[in-house]
N, C-alpha and C. Protein backbone atom coordinates (compact mmCIF):
# COMPACT_ATOMS: atom_id res chain seq x y z
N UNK A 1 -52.67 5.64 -11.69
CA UNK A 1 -51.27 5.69 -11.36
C UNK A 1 -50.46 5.28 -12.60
N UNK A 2 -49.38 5.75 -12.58
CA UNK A 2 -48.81 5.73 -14.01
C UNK A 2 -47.64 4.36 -13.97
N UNK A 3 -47.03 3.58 -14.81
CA UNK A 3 -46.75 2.46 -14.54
C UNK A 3 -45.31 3.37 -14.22
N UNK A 4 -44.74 3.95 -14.27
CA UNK A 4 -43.30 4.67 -13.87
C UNK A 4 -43.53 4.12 -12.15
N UNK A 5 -44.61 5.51 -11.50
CA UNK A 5 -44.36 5.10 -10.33
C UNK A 5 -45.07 3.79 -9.82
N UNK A 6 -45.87 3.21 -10.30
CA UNK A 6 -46.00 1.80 -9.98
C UNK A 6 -44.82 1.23 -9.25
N UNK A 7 -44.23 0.93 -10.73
CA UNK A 7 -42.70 0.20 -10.35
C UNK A 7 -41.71 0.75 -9.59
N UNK A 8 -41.78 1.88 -9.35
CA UNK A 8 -41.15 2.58 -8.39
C UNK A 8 -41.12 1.72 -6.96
N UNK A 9 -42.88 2.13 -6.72
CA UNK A 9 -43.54 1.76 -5.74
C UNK A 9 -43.23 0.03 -5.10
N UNK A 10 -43.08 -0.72 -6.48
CA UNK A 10 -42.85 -2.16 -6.28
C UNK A 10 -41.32 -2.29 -5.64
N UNK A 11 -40.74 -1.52 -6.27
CA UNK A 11 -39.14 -1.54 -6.20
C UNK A 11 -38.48 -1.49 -4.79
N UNK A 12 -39.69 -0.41 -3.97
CA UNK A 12 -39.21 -0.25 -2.59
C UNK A 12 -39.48 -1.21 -2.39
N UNK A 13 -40.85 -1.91 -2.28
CA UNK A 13 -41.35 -2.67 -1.80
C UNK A 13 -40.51 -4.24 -1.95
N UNK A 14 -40.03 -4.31 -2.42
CA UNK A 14 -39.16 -5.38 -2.51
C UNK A 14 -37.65 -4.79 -2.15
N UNK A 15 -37.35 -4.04 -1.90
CA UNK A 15 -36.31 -4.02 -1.52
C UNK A 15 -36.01 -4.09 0.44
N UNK A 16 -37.70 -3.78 0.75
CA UNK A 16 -37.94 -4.12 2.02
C UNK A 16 -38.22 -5.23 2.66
N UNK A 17 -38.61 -6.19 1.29
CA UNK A 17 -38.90 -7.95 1.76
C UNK A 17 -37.23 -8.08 2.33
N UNK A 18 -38.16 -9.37 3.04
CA UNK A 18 -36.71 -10.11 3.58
C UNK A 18 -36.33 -11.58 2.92
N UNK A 19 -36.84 -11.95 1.76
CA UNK A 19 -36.29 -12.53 0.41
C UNK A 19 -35.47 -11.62 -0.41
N UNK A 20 -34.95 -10.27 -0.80
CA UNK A 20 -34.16 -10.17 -1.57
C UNK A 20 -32.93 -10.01 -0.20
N UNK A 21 -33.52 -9.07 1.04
CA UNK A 21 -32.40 -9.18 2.09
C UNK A 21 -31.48 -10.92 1.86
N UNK A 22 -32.51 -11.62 1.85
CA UNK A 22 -31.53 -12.94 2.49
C UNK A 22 -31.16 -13.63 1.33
N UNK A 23 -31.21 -12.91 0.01
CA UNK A 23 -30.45 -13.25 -0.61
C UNK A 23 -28.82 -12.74 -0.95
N UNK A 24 -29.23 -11.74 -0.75
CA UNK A 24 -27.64 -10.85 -0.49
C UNK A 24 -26.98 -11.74 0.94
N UNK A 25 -27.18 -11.57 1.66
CA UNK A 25 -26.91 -12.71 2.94
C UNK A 25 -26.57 -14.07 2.39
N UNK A 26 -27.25 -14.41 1.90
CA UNK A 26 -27.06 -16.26 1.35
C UNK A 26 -25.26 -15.67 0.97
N UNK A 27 -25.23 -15.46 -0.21
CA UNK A 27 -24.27 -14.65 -1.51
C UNK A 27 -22.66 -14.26 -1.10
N UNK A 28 -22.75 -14.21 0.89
CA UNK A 28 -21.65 -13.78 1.14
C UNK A 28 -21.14 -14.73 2.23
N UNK A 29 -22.00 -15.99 2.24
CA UNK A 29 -21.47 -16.74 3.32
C UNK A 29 -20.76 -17.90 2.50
N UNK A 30 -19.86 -18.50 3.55
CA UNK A 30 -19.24 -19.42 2.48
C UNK A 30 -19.58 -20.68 2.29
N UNK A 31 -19.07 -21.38 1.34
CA UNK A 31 -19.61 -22.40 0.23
C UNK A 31 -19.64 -24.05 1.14
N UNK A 32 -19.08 -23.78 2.12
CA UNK A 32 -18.41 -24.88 2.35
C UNK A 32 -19.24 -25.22 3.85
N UNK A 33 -19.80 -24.21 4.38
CA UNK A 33 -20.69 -24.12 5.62
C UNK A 33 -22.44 -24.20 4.96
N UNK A 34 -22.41 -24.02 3.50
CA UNK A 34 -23.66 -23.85 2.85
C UNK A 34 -23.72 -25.38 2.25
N UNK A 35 -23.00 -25.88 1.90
CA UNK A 35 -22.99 -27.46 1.18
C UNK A 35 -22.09 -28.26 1.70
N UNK A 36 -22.65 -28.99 2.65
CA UNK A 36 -22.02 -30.08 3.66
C UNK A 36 -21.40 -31.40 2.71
N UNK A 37 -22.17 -31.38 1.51
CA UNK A 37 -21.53 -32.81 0.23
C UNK A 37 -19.97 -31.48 -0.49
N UNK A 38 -19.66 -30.75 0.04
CA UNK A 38 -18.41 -30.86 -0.78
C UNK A 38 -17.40 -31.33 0.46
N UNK A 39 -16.15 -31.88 -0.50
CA UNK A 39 -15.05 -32.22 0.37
C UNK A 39 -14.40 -31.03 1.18
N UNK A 40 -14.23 -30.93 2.38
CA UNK A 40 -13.37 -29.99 3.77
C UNK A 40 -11.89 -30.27 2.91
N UNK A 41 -11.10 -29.67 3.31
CA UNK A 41 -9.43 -29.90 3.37
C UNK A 41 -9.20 -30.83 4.88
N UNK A 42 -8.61 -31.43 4.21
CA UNK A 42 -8.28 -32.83 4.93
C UNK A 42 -9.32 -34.12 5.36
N UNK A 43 -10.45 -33.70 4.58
CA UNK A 43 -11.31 -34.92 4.74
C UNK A 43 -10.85 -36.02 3.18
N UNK A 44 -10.92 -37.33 3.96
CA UNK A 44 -10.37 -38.10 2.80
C UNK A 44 -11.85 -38.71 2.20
N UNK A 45 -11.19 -38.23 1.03
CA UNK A 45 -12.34 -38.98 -0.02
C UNK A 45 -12.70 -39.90 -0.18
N UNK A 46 -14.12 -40.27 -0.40
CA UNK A 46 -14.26 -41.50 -1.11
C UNK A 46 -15.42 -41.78 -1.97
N UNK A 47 -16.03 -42.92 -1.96
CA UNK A 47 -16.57 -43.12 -3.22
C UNK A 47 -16.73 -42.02 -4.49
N UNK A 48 -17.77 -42.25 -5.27
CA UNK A 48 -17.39 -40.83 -6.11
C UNK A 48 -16.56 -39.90 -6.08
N UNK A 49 -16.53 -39.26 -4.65
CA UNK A 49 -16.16 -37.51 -4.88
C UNK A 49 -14.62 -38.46 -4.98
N UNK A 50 -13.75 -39.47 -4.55
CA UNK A 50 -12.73 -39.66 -4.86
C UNK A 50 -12.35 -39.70 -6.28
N UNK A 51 -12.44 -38.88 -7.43
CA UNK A 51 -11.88 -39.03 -8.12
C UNK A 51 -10.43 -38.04 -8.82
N UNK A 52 -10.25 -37.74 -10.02
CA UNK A 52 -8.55 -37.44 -10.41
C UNK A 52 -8.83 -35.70 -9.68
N UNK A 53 -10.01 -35.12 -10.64
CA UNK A 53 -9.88 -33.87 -9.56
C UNK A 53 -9.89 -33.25 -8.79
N UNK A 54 -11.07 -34.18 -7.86
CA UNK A 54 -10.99 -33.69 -6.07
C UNK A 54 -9.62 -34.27 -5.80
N UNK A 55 -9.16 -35.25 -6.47
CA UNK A 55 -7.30 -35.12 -5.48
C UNK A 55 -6.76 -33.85 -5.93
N UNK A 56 -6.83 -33.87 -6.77
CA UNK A 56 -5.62 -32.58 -7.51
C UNK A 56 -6.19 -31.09 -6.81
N UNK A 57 -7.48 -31.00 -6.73
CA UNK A 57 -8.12 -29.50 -5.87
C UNK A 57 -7.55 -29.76 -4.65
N UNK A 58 -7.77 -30.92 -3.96
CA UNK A 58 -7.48 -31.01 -2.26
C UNK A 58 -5.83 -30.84 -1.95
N UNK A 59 -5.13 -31.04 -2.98
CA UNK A 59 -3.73 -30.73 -2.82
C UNK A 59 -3.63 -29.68 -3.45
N UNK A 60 -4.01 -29.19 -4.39
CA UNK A 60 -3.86 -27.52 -4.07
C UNK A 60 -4.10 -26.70 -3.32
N UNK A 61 -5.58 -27.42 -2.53
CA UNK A 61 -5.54 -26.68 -1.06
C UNK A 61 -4.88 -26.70 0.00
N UNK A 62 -4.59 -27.97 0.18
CA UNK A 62 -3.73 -28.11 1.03
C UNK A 62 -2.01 -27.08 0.81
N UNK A 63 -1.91 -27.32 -0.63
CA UNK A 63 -0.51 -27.06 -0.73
C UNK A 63 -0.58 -24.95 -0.57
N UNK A 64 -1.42 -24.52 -0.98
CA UNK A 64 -1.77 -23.03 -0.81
C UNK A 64 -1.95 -22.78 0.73
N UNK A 65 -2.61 -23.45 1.52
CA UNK A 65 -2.55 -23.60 3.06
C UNK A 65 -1.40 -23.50 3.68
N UNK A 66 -0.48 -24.44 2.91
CA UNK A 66 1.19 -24.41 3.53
C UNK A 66 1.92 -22.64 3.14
N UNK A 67 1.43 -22.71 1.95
CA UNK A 67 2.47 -21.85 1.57
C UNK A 67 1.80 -19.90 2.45
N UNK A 68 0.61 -20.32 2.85
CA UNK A 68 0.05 -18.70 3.00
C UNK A 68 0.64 -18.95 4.31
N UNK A 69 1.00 -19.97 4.95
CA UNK A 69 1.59 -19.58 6.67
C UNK A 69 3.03 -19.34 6.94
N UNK A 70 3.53 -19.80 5.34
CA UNK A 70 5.14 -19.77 4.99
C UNK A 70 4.83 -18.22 4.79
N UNK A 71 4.42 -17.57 4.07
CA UNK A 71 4.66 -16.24 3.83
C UNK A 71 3.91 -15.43 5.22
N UNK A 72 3.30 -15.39 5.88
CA UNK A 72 2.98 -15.39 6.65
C UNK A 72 3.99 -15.42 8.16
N UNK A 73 4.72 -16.43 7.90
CA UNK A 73 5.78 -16.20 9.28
C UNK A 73 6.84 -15.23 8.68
N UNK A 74 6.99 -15.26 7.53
CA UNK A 74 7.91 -14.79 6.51
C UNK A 74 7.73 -13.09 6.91
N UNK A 75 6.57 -13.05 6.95
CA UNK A 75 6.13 -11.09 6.90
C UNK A 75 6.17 -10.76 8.45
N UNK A 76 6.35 -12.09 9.37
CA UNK A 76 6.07 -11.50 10.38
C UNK A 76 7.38 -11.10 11.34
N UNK A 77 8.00 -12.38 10.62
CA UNK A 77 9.67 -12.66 11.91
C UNK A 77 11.02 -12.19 10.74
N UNK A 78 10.68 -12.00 9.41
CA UNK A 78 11.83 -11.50 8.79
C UNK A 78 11.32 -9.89 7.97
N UNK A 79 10.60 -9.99 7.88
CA UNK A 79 10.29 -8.77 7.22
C UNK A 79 9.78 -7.26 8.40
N UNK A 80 9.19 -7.29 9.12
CA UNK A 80 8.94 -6.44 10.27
C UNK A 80 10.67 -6.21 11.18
N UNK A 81 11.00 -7.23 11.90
CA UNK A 81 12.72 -7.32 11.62
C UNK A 81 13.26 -5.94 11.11
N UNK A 82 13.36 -6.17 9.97
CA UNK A 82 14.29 -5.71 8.65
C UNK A 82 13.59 -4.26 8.89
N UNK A 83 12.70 -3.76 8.56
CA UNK A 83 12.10 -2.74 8.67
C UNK A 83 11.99 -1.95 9.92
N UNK A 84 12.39 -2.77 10.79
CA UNK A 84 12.67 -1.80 12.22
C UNK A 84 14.43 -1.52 12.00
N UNK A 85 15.50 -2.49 12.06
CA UNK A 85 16.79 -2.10 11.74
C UNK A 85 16.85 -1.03 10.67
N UNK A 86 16.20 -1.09 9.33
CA UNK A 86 16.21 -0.48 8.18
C UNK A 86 16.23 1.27 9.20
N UNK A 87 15.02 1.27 10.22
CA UNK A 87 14.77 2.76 9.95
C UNK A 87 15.88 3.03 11.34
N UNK A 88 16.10 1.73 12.02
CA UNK A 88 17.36 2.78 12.80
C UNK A 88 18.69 2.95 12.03
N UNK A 89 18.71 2.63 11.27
CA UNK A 89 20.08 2.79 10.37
C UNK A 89 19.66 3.96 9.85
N UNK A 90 18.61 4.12 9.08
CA UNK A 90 18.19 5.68 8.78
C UNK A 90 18.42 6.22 9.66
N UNK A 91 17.71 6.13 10.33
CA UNK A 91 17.51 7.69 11.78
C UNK A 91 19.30 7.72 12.33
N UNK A 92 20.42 6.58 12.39
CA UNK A 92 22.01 7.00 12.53
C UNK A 92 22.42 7.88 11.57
N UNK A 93 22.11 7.43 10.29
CA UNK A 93 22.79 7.94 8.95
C UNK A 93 22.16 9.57 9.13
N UNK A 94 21.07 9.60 9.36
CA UNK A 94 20.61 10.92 9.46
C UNK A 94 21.05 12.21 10.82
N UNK A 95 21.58 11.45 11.77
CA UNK A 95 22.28 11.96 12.54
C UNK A 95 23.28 12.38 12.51
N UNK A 96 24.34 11.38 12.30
CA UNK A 96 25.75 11.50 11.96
C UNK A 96 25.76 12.70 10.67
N UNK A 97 24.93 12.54 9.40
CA UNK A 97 24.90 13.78 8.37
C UNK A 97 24.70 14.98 8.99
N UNK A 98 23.55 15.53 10.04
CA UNK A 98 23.56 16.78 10.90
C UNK A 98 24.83 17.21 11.76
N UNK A 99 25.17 16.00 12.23
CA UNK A 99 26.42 16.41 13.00
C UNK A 99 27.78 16.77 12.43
N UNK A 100 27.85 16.23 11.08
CA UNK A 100 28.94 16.66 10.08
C UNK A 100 28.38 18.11 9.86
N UNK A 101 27.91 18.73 9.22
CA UNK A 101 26.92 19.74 8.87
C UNK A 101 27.33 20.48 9.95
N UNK A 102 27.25 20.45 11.10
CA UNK A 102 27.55 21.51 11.89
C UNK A 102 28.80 21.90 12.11
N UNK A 103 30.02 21.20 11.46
CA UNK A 103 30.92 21.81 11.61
C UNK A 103 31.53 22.25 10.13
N UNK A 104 31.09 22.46 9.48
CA UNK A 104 31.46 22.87 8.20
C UNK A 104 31.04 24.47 8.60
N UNK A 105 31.77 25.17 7.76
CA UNK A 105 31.71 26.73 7.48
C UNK A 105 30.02 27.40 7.73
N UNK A 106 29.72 28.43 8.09
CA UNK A 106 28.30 28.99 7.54
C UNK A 106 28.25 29.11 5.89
N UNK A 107 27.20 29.38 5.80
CA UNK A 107 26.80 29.32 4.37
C UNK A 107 26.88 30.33 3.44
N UNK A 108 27.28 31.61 4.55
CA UNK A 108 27.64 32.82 3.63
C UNK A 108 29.36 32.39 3.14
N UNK A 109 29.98 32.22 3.99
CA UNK A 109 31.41 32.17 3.62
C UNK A 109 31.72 30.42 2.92
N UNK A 110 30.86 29.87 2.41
CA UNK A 110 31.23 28.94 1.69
C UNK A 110 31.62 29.14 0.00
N UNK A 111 32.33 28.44 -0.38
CA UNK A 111 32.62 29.11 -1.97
C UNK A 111 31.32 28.67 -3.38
N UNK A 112 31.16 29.46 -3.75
CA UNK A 112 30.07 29.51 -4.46
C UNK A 112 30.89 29.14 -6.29
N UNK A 113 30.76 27.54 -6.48
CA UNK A 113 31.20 27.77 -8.13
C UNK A 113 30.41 28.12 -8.98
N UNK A 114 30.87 28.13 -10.05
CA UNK A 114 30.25 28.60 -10.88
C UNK A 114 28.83 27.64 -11.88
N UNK A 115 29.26 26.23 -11.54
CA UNK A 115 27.96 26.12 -11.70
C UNK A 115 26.93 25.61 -10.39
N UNK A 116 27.07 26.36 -9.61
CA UNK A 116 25.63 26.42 -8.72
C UNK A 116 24.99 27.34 -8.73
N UNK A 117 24.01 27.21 -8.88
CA UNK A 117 22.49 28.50 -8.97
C UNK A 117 22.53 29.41 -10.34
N UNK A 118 22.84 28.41 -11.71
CA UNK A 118 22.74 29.17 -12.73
C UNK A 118 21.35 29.51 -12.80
N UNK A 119 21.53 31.00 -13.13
CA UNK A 119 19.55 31.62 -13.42
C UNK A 119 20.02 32.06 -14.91
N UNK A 120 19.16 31.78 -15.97
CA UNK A 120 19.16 32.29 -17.16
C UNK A 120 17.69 33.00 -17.65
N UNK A 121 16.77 32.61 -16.44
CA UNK A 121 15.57 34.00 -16.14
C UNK A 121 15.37 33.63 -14.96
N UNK A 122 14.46 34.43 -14.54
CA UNK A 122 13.80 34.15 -12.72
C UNK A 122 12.66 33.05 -12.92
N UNK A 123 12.82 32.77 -11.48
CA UNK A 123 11.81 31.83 -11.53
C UNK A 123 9.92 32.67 -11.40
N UNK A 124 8.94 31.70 -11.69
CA UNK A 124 7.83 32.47 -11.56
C UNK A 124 7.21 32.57 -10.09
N UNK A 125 7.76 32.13 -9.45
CA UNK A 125 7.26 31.97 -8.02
C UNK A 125 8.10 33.22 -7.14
N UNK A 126 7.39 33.34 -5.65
CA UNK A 126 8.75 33.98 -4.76
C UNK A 126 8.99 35.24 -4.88
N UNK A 127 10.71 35.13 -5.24
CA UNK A 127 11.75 36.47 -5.40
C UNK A 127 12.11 36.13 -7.17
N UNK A 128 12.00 34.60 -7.10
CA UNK A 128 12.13 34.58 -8.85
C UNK A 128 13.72 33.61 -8.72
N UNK A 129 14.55 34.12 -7.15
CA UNK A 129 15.98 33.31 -7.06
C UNK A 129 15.67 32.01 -6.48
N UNK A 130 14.76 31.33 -6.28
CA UNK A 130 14.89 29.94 -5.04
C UNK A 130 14.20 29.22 -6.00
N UNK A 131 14.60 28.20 -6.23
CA UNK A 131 13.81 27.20 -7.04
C UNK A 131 12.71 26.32 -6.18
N UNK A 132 11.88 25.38 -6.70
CA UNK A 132 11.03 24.66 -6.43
C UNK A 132 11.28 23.98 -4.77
N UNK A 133 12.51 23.39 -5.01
CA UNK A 133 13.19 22.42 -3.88
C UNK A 133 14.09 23.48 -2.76
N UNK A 134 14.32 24.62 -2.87
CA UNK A 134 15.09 25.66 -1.91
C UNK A 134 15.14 25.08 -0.33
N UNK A 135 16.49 25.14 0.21
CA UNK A 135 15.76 24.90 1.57
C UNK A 135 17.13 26.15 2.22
N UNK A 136 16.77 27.02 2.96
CA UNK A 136 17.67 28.24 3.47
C UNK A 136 18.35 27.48 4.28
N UNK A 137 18.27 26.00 4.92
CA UNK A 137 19.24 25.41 6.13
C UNK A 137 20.24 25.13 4.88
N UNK A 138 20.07 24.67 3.94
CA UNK A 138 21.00 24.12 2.98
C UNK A 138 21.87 24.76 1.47
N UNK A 139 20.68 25.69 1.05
CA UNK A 139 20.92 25.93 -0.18
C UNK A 139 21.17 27.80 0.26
N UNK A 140 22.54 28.43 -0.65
CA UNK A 140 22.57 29.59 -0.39
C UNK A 140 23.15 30.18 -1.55
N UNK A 141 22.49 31.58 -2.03
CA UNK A 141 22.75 31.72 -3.41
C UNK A 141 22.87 34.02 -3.03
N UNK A 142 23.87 34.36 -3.45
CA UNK A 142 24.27 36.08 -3.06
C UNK A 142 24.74 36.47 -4.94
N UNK A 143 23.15 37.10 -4.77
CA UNK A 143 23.19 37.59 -6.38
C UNK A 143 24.22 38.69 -6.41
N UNK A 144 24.67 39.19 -5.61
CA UNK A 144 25.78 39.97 -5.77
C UNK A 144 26.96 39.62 -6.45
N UNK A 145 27.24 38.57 -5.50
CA UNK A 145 28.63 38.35 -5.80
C UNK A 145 29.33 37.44 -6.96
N UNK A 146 30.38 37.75 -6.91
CA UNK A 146 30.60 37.36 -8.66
C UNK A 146 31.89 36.28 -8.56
N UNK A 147 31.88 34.81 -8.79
CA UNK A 147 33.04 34.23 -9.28
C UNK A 147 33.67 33.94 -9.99
């Protein structure tokens, strides 16, 4: 057997033990349920582990604790809020614009100046007259006619 598939052979074979499984397993659980000697948030220190940097870590935890429930009520009672008013103010504004719209002229008898729908060649798409963005409810262009 050639040492290629040897190691091949080994490779499965360890990838089927349940030592490399439970090491991937170990790897994703957390630190703090795995090593009972480190300090919890809000356990008070003492001997040794009381010293300058377990205070200064435990109040950063603590103080990051405060602040993720501050942003947190923040996303929940002012920001969701805002984003529901936001889109009914859209969806009015967007109403009231249709309903103006319907009483304005049709679109043949509206006045066409002179600079709307300059063509200085055709376009490559289409008829060559409607650009990219065209919309026939809105945009109206009569190569005929001349202002």
């Amino acid at each position: 057997m050639s040492f290629h598939r040897l190691g091949l052979r080994m490779a499965q074979q360890q990838t089927r033990s349940s030592v490399l499984r439970s090491h991937f397993a170990r790897r994703f659980q957390s630190t703090e349920a795995a090593n009972p000697k480190l300090p919890r948030p809000g356990d008070k220190l003492v001997g040794a582990a009381d010293n300058a940097f377990n205070r200064e870590r435990a109040a950063v935890k603590a103080h990051a604790a405060a602040t993720s429930g501050l942003w947190r009520k923040l996303s929940i009672y002012v920001v969701i809020p805002c984003l529901i008013l936001g889109s009914i103010n859209a969806y009015n504004l967007w109403n009231e614009h249709w309903e103006h719209w319907e009483h304005m002229p049709p679109l043949e008898e509206r006045v066409e100046y002179p600079y709307q729908n300059i063509r200085t060649k055709n376009f490559f798409w289409g008829d060559g007259d409607k650009t990219m963005f065209w919309n026939d409810k809105v945009n109206y262009h009569n190569k005929d006619k001349v202002t």
